[in-house]
Protein backbone atom coordinates (compact mmCIF):
# COMPACT_ATOMS: atom_id res chain seq x y z
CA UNK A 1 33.09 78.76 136.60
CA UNK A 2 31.50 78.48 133.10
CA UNK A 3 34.14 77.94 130.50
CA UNK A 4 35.11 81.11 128.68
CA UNK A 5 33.64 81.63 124.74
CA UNK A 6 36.40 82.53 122.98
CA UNK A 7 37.33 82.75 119.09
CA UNK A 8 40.44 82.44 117.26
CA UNK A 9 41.28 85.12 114.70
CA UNK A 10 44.38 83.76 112.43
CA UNK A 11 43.94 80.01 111.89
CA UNK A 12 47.70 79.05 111.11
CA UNK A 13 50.63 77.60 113.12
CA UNK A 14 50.11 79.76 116.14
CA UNK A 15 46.69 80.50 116.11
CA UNK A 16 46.22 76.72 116.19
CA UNK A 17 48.72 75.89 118.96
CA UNK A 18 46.45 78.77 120.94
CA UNK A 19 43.21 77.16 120.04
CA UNK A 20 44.87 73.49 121.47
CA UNK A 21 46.21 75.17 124.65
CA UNK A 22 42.58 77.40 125.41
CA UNK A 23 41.14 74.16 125.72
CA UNK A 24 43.57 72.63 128.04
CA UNK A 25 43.12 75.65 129.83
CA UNK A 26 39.63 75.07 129.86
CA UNK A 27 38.31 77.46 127.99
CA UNK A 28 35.95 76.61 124.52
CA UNK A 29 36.31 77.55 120.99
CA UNK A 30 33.34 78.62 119.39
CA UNK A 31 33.97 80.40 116.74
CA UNK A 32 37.22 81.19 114.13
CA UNK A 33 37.90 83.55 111.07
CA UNK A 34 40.75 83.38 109.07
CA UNK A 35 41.14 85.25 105.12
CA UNK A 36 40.83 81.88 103.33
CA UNK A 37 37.57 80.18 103.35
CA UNK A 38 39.86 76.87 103.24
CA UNK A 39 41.43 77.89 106.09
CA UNK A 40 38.22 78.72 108.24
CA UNK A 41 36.86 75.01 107.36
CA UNK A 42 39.78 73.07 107.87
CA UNK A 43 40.15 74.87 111.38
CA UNK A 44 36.69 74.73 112.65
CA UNK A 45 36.05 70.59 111.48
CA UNK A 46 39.34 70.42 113.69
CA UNK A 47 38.48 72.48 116.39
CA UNK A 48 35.05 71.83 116.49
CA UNK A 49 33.36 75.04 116.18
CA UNK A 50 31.54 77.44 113.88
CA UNK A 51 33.87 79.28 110.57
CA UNK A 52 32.70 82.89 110.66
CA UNK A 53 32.49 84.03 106.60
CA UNK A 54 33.66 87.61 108.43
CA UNK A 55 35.10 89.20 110.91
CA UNK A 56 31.88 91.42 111.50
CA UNK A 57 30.39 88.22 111.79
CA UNK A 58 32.75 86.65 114.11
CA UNK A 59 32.09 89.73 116.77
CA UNK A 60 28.35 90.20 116.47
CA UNK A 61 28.53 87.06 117.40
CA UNK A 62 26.47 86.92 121.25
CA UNK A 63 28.03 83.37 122.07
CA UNK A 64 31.49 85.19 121.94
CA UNK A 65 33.14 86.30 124.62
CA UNK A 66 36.88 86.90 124.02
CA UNK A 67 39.36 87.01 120.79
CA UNK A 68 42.43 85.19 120.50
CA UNK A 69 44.88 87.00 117.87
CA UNK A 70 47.34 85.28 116.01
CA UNK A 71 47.38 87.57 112.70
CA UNK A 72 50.53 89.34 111.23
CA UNK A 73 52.12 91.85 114.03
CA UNK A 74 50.80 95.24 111.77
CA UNK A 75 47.16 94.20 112.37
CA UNK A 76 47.29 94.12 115.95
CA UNK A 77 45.95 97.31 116.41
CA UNK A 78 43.41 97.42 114.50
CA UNK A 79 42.29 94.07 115.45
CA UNK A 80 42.07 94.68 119.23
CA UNK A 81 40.14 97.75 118.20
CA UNK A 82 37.91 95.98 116.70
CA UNK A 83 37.39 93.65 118.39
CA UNK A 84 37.12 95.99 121.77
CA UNK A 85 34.48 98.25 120.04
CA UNK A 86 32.36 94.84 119.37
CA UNK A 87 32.29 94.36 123.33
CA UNK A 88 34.78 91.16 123.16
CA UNK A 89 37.82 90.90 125.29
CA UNK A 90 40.90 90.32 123.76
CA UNK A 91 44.05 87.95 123.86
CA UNK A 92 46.67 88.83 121.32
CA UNK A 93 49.82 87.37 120.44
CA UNK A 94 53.23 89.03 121.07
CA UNK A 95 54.69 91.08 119.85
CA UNK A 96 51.47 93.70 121.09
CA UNK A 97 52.29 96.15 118.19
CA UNK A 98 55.31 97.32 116.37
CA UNK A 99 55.43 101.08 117.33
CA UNK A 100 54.03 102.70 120.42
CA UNK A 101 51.75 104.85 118.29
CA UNK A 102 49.96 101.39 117.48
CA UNK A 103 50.08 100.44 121.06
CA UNK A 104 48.80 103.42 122.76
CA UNK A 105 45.43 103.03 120.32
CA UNK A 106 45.28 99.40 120.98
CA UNK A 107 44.96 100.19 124.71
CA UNK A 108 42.96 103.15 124.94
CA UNK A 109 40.84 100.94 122.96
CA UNK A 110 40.35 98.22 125.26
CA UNK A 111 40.25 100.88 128.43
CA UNK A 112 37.62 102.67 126.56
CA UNK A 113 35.18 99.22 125.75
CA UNK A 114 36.03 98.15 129.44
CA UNK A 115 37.21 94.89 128.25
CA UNK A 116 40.51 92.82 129.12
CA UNK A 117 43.43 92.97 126.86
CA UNK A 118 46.24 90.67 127.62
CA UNK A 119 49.44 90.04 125.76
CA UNK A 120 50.89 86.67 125.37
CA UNK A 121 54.30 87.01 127.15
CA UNK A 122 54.42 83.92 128.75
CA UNK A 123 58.18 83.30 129.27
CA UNK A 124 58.23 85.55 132.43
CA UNK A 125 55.95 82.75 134.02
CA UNK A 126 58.70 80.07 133.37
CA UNK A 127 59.06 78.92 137.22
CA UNK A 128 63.08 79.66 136.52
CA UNK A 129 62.03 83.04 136.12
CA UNK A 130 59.58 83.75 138.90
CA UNK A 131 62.87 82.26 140.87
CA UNK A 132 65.04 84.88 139.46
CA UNK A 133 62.63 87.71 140.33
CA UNK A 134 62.38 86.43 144.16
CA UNK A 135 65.96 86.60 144.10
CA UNK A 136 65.89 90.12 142.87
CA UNK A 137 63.51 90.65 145.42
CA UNK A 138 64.70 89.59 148.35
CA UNK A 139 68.67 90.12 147.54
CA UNK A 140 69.99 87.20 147.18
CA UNK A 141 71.95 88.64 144.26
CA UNK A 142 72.91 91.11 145.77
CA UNK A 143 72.92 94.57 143.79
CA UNK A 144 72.38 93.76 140.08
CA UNK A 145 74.99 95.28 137.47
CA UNK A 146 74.27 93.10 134.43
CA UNK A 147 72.60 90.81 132.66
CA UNK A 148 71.72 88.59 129.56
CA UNK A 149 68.61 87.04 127.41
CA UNK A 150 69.04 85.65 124.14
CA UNK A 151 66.72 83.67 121.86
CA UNK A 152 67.45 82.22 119.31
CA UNK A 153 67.01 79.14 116.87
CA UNK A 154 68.07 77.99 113.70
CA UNK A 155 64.81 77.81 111.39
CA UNK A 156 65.99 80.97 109.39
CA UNK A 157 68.23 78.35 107.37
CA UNK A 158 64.95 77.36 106.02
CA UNK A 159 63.64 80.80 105.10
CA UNK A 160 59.69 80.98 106.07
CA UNK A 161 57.57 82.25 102.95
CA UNK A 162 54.56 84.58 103.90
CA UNK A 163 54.17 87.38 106.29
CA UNK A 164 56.71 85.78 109.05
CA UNK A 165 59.25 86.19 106.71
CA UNK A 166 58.64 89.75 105.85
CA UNK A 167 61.05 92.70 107.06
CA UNK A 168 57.97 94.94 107.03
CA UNK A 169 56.30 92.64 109.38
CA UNK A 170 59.22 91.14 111.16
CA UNK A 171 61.63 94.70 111.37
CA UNK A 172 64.65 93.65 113.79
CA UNK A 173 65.01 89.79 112.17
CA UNK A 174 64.52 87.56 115.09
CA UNK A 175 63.75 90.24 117.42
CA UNK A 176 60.23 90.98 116.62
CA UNK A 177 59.25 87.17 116.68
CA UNK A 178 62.02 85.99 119.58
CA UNK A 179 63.88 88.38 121.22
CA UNK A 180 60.56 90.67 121.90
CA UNK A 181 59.92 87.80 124.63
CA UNK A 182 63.24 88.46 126.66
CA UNK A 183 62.70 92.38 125.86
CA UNK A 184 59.33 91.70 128.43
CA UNK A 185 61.51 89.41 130.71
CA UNK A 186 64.18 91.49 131.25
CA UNK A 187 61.58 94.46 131.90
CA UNK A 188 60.08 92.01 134.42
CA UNK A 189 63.26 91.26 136.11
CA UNK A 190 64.52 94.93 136.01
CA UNK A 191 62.28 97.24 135.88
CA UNK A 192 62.01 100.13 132.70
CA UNK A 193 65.43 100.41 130.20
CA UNK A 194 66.20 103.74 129.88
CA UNK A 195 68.42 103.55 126.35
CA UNK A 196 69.41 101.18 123.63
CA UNK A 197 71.91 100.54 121.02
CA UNK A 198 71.54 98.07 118.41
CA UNK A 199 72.67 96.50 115.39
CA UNK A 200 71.21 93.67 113.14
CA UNK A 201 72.15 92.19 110.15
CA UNK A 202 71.82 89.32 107.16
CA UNK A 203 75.49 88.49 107.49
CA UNK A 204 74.79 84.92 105.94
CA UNK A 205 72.02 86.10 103.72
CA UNK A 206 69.52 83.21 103.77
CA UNK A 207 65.67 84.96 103.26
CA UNK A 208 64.61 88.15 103.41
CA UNK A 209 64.54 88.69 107.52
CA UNK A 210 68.07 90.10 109.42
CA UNK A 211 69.74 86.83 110.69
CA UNK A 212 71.65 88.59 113.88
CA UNK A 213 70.39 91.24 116.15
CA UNK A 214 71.78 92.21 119.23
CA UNK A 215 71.22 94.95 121.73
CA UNK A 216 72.82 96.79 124.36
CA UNK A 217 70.37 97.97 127.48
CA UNK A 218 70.91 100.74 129.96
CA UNK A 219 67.93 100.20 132.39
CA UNK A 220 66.44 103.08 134.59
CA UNK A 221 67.88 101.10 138.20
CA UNK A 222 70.84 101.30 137.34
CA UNK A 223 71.71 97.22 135.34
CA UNK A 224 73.40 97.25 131.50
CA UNK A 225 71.73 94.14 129.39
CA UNK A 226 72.74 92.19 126.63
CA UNK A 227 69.73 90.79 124.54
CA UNK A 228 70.12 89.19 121.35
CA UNK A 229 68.75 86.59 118.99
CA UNK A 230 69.72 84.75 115.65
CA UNK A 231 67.80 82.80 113.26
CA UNK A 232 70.99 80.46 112.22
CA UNK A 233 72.40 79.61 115.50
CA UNK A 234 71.54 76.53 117.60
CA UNK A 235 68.93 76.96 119.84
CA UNK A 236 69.49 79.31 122.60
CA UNK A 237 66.90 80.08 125.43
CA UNK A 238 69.04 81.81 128.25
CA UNK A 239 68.27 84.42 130.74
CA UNK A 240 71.00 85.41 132.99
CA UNK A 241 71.33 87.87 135.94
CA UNK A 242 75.33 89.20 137.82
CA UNK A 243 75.13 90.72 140.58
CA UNK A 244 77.68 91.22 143.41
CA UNK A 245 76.88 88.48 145.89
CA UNK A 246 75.77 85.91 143.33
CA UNK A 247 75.03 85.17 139.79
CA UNK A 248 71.84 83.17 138.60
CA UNK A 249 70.70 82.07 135.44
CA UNK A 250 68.66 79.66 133.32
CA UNK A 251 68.89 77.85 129.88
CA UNK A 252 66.82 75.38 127.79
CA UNK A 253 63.81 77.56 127.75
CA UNK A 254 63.61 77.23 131.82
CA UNK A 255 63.98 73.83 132.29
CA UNK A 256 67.72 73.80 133.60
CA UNK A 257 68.25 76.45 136.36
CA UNK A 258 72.39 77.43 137.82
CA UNK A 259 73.55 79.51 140.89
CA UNK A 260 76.67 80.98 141.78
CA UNK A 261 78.25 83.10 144.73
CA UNK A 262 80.85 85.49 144.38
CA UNK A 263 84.19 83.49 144.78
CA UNK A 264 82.89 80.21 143.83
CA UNK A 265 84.68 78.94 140.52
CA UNK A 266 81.70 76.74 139.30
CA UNK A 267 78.32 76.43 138.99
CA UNK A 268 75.66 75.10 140.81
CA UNK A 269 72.93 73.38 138.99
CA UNK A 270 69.92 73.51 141.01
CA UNK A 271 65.97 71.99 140.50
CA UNK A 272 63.55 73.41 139.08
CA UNK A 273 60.10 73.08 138.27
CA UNK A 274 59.00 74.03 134.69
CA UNK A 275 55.68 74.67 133.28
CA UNK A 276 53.02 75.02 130.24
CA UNK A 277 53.27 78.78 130.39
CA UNK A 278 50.57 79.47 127.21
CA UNK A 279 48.59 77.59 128.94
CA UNK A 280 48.63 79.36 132.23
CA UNK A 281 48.69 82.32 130.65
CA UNK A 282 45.43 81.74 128.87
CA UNK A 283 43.47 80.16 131.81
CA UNK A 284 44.94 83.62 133.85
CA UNK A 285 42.76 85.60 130.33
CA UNK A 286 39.70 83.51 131.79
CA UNK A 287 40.04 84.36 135.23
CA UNK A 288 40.60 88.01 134.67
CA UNK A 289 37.61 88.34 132.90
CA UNK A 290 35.30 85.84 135.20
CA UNK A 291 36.84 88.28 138.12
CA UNK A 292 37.58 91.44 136.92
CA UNK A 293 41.25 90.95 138.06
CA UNK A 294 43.97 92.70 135.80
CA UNK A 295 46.22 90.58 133.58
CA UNK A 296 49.77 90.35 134.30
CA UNK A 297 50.81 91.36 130.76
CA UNK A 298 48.40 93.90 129.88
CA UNK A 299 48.44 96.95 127.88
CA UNK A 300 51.03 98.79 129.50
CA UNK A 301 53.19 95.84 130.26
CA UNK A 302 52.92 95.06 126.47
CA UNK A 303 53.58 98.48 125.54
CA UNK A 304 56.96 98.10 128.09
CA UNK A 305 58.06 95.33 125.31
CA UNK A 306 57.16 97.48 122.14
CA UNK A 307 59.62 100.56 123.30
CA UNK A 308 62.39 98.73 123.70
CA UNK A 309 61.97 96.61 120.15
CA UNK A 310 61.30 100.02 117.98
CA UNK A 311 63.83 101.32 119.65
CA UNK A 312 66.22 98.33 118.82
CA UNK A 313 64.76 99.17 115.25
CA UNK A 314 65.53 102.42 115.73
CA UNK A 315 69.13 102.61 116.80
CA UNK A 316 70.12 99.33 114.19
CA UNK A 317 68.76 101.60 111.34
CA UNK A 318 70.23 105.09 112.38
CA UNK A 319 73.33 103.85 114.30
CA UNK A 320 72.68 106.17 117.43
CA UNK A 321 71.86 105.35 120.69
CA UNK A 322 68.31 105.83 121.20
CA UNK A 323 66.23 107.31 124.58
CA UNK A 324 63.39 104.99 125.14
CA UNK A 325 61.65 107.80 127.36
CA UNK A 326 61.47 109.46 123.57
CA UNK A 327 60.05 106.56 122.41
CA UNK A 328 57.54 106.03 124.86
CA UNK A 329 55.95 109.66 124.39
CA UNK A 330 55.43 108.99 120.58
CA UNK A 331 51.90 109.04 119.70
């Protein structure tokens, strides 16, 4: 299989860990755009590709295939538009969009250009979680009645300057850049929530962003959910499943992996395998698009993850409990 032509639109942090990764992953960089004519330069002698002066110029491009996104969350949507329209397929970083509105264009974009749109929720592909969904799968839990994700890490001691550390662009504090991942793995694991209440605060007051945001989750099978995140707490990368034969969890971002049955007093820790999940996820974007498969985090799995954070915006800033099946009709 030829190696997929891809560009990368939004040169900084992220957009350059995506660039690294698409290469591991075997696909080739030809081509990046980025506001700053610095930026373009410094990215494309280091990547080894072409600096577009323009994003027009970026997707007339022939020699590109696909678009990697890594711009600020509330130009998603007109990005993958964009982008669509030109004939590219499209890779954008989480979260999708920040309302369903936003979303729903984003996708009936893509459907309409017949290209692929994927969504980079890779944390479902951790190999603890695949384990936790065969479990929920086969029973070994028995029925599920609650569970728990948080993410959470303590860089908002060190406020970030730029769009990252805007409220307008990060609404929810750590939950549009963090918690939106465990919002996608907990839809993964059980199926659509059904209602949310939220709160989020600065309760130490360091930046601009909220610096605690939690969530309550009634889900449509029947499980409650806790998600949360903070931006001055030690790192925290847990996802956690109770159910009433057995409990089952992970922590350190997947690479640690427990099990316990009803009765026992302790934990087990068990193996388990972990895995460069931005990688996989992009040679998976290469593969759909060589063979016309669907990605596993497309549009409407994306979309899944955007209800339940406006939603969480939604209830933090009203203090009501919001219906996500409201949420999900907005247009």
């Amino acid at each position: 299989m030829d190696p997929l032509r891809v560009a990368s639109v939004g040169l900084g942090w992220w957009g350059s860990t995506l660039a690294d990764k698409a290469r591991l992953g075997g696909l080739e960089i030809v081509s990046c755009f980025a506001r700053t004519k610095e930026s373009r330069e410094l990215f494309a002698e280091s990547h080894d590709c072409r600096s577009a002066s323009s994003l027009d110029e970026l997707l007339s491009d022939p020699d590109v295939e696909a678009a990697l996104i890594a711009t600020p969350h509330s130009t998603h949507a007109d990005l993958v538009a964009a982008a669509a329209s030109a004939g590219k397929h499209v890779f954008v970083d989480k979260p999708f969009t920040l309302t369903v509105a936003e979303g729903k264009r984003a996708i009936r974009a893509a459907e309409e250009a017949g290209v692929v749109l994927q969504t980079g929720h890779n944390r479902r592909r951790q190999p603890a979680n695949r384990r936790l969904k065969k479990m929920v799968e086969d029973g070994q839990l028995g029925m599920i009645h609650y569970a728990e994700a948080n993410l959470s890490y303590p860089k908002g001691l060190n406020p970030r300057s730029g769009w990252r550390g805007d409220p307008a662009e990060s609404p929810g504090g750590g939950m549009t850049g963090l918690g939106v991942h465990m919002a996608d793995t907990l839809n993964h694991l059980l199926g659509r929530a059904a209602r949310v209440a939220a709160f989020s605060r600065r309760i130490i007051g360091v930046g601009k962003l909220d610096d605690a945001t939690t969530a309550t989750l009634e889900f449509e099978r029947g499980p409650l959910a806790f998600l949360g995140t903070s931006m001055v707490i030690p790192d925290i990368a847990r996802t956690a499943l109770w159910g009433t034969e057995a409990a089952a969890w992970n922590e350190m971002d997947g690479e640690r992996f427990y099990f316990q049955r009803v009765g026992d007093k302790e934990r087990e820790p068990q193996p388990v395998e972990t895995l460069d999940t931005v990688k996989d996820e992009l040679e998976e974007f290469a593969q759909n698009i060589r063979n016309g498969s669907p990605p596993e985090t497309g549009g409407p799995e994306a979309l899944e993850a955007v209800v339940i954070l406006e939603g969480i915006v939604e209830s933090a800033a009203t203090g009501k409990v919001v219906d996500l099946d409201e949420v999900r009709a907005r247009e």
